[in-house]
C-alpha atoms as a PDB file:
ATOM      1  CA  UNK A   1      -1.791 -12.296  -9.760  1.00  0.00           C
ATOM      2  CA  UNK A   2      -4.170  -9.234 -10.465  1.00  0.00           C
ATOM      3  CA  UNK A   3      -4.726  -6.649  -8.229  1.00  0.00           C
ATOM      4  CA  UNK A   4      -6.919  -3.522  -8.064  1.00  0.00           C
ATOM      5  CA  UNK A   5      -6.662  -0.754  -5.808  1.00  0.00           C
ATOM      6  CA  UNK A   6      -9.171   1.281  -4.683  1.00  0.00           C
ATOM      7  CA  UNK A   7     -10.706   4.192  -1.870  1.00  0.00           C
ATOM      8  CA  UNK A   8      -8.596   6.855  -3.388  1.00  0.00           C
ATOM      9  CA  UNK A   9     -10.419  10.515  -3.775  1.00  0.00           C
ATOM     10  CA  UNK A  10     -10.029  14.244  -2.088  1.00  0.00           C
ATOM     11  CA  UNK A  11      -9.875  14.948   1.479  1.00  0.00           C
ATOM     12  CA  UNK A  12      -8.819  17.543   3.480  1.00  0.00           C
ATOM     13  CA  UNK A  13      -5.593  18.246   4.991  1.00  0.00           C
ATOM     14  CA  UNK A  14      -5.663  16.454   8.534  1.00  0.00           C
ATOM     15  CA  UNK A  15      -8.087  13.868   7.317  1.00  0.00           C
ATOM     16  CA  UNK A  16      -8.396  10.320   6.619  1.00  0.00           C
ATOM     17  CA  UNK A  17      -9.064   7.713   4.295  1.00  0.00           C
ATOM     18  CA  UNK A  18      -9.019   4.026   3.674  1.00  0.00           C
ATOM     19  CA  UNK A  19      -7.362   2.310   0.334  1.00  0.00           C
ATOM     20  CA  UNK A  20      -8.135  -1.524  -0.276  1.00  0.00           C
ATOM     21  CA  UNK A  21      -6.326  -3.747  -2.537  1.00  0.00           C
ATOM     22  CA  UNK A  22      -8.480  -6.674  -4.162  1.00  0.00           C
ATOM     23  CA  UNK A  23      -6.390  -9.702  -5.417  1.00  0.00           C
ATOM     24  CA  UNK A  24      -6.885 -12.770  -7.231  1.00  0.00           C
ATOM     25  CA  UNK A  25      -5.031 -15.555  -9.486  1.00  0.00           C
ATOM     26  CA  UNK A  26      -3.192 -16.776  -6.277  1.00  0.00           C
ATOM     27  CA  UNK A  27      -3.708 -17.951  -2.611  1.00  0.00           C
ATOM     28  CA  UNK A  28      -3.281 -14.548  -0.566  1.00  0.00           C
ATOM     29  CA  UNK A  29      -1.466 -15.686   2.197  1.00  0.00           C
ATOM     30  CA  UNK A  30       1.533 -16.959   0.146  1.00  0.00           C
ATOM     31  CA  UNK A  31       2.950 -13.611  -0.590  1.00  0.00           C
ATOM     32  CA  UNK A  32       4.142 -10.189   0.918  1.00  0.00           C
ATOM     33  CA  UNK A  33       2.619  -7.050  -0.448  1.00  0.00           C
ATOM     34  CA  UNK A  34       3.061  -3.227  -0.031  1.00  0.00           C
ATOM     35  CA  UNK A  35       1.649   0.162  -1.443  1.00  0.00           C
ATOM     36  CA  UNK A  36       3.119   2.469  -3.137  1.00  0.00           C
ATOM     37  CA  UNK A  37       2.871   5.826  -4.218  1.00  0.00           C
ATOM     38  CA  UNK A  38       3.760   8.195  -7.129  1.00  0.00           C
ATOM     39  CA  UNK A  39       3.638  11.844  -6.880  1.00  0.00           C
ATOM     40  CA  UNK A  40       3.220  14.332  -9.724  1.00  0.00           C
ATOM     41  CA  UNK A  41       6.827  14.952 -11.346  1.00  0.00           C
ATOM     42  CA  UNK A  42       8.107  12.760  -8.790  1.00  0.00           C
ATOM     43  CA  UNK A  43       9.347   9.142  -8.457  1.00  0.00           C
ATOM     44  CA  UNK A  44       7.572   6.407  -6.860  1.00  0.00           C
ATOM     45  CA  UNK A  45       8.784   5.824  -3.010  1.00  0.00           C
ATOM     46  CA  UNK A  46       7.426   2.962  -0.794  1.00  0.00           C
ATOM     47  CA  UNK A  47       4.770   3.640   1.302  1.00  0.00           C
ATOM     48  CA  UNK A  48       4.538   0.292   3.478  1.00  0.00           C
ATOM     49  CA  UNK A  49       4.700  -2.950   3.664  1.00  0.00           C
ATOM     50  CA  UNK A  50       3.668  -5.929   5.342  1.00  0.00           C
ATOM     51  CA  UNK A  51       4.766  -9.551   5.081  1.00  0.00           C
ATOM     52  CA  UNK A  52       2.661 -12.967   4.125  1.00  0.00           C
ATOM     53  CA  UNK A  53       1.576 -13.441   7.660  1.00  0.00           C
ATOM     54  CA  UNK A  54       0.236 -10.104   8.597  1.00  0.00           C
ATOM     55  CA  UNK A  55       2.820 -10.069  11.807  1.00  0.00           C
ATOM     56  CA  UNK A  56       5.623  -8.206  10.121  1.00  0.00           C
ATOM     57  CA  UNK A  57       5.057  -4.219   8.576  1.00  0.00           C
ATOM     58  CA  UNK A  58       7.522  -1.531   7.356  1.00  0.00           C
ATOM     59  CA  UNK A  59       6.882   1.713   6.600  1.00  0.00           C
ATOM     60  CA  UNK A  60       8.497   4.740   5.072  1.00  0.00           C
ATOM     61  CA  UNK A  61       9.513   8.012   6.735  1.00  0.00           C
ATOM     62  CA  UNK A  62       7.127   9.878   5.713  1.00  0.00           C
ATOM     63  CA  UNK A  63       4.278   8.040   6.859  1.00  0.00           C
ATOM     64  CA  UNK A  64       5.361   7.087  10.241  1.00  0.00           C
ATOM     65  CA  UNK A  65       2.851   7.131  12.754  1.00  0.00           C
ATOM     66  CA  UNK A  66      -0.013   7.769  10.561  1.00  0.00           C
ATOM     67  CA  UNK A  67      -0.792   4.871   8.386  1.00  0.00           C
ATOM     68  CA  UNK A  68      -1.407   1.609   9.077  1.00  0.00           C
ATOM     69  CA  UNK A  69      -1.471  -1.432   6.413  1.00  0.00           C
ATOM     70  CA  UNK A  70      -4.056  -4.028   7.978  1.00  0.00           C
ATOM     71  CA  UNK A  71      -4.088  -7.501   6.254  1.00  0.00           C
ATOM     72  CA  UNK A  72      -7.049  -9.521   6.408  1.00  0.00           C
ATOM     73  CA  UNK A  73      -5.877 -13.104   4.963  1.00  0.00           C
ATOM     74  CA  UNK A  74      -9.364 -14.643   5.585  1.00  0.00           C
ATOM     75  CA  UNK A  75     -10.965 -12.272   3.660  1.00  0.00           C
ATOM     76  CA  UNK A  76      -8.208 -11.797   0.919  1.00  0.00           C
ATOM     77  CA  UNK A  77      -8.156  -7.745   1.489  1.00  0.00           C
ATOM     78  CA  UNK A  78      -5.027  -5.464   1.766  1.00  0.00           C
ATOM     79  CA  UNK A  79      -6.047  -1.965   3.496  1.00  0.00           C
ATOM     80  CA  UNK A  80      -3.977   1.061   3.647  1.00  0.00           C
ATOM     81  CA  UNK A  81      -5.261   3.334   6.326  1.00  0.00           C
ATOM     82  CA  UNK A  82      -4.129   6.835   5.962  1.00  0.00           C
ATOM     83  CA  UNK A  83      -4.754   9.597   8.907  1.00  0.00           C
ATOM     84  CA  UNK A  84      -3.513  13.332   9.615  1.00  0.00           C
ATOM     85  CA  UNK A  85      -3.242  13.231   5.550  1.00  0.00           C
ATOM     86  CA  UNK A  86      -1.023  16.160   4.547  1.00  0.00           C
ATOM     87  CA  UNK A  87      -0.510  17.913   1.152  1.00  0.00           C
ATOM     88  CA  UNK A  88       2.514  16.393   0.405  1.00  0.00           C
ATOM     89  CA  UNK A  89       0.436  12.859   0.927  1.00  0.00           C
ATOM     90  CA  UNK A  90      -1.294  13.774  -2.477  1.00  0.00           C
ATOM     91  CA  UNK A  91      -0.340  11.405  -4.965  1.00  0.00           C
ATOM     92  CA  UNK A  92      -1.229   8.208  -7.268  1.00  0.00           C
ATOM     93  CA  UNK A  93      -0.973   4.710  -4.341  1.00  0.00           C
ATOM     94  CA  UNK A  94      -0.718   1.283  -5.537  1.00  0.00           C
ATOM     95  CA  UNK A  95      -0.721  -1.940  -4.275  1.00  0.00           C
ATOM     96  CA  UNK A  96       2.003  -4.654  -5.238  1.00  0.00           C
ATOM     97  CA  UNK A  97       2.826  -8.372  -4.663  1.00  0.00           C
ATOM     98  CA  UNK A  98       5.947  -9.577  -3.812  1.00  0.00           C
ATOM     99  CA  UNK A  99       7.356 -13.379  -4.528  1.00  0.00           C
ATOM    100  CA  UNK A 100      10.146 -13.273  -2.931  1.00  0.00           C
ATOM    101  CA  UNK A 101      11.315 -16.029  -0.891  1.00  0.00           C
ATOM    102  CA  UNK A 102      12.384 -15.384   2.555  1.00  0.00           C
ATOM    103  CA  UNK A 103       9.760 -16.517   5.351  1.00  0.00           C
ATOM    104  CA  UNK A 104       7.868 -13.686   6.937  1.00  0.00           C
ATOM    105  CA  UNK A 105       9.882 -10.937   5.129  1.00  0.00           C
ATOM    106  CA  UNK A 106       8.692  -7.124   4.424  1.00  0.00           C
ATOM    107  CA  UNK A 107      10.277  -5.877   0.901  1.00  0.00           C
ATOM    108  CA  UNK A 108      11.062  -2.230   0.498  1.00  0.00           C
ATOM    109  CA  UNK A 109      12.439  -1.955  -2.682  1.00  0.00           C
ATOM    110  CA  UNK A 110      10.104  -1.868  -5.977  1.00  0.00           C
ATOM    111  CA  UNK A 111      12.013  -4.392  -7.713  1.00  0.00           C
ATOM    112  CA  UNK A 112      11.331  -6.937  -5.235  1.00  0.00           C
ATOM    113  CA  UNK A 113       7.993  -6.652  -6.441  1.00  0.00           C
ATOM    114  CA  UNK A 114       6.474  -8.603  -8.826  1.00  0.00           C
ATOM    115  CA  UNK A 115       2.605  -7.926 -10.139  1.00  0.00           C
ATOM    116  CA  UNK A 116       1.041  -4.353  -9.719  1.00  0.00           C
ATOM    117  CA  UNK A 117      -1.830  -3.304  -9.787  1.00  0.00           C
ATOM    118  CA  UNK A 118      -3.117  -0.086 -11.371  1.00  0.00           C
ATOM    119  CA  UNK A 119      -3.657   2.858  -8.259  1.00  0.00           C
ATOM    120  CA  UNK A 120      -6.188   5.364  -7.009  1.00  0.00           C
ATOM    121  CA  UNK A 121      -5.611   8.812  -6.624  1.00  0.00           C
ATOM    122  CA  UNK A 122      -5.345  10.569  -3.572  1.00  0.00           C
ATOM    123  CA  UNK A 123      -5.493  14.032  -3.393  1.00  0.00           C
ATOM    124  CA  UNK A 124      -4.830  15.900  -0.031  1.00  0.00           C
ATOM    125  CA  UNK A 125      -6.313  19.848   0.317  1.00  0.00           C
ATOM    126  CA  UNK A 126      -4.986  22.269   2.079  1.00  0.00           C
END
């Protein structure tokens, strides 16, 4: 599976933007996926997730409430939709495919990830 992400640039604290992931080598619908996202001098932390069907999302703490991961299986497209960005939102976001096997299931941890894609940079003003 290759993926691509994409949509990242600079916006202003309080803003929004939208970051799509493009796959191919695989049927889309066969396989969870999440973003990402790796701060400067900092590890990466999950962003959120979503499982094969599209009914099932996680997210992480910090992004509660203002991101949404939309999942479009008929049109193969992953979007992370990012409002009331904050400074501390600045960072490099990827997109990742997960194999794993349970039905319907949202991974958090990276190394239930299998192909990644290379991210976009998003940096938040203040």
């Amino acid at each position: 599976v290759q993926l691509q992400a994409s949509g990242g640039g600079l916006v202003q604290a309080g803003g929004s933007l939208r970051l799509s992931c493009a796959t191919s080598g695989r049927t889309f619908n066969t396989y969870a996926m999440g973003w990402f996202r790796q701060a400067p001098g900092k590890e990466r932390e999950f962003v959120a997730g979503i499982s094969r069907s599209g009914r099932n999302r996680i997210f992480g703490d910090p992004v509660k409430g203002r991101f949404t991961i939309p999942r479009d299986n008929a049109k193969n497209t992953l979007t992370l939709e990012m409002n009331s960005l904050k400074p501390e939102d600045t960072a490099v976001y990827s997109c990742a495919v997960s194999e794993g096997g349970r039905w319907d299931f949202v991974y958090r941890r990276q190394s239930d990830y299998n192909y990644w894609g290379q991210g976009t940079l998003v940096t938040v003003s203040s």
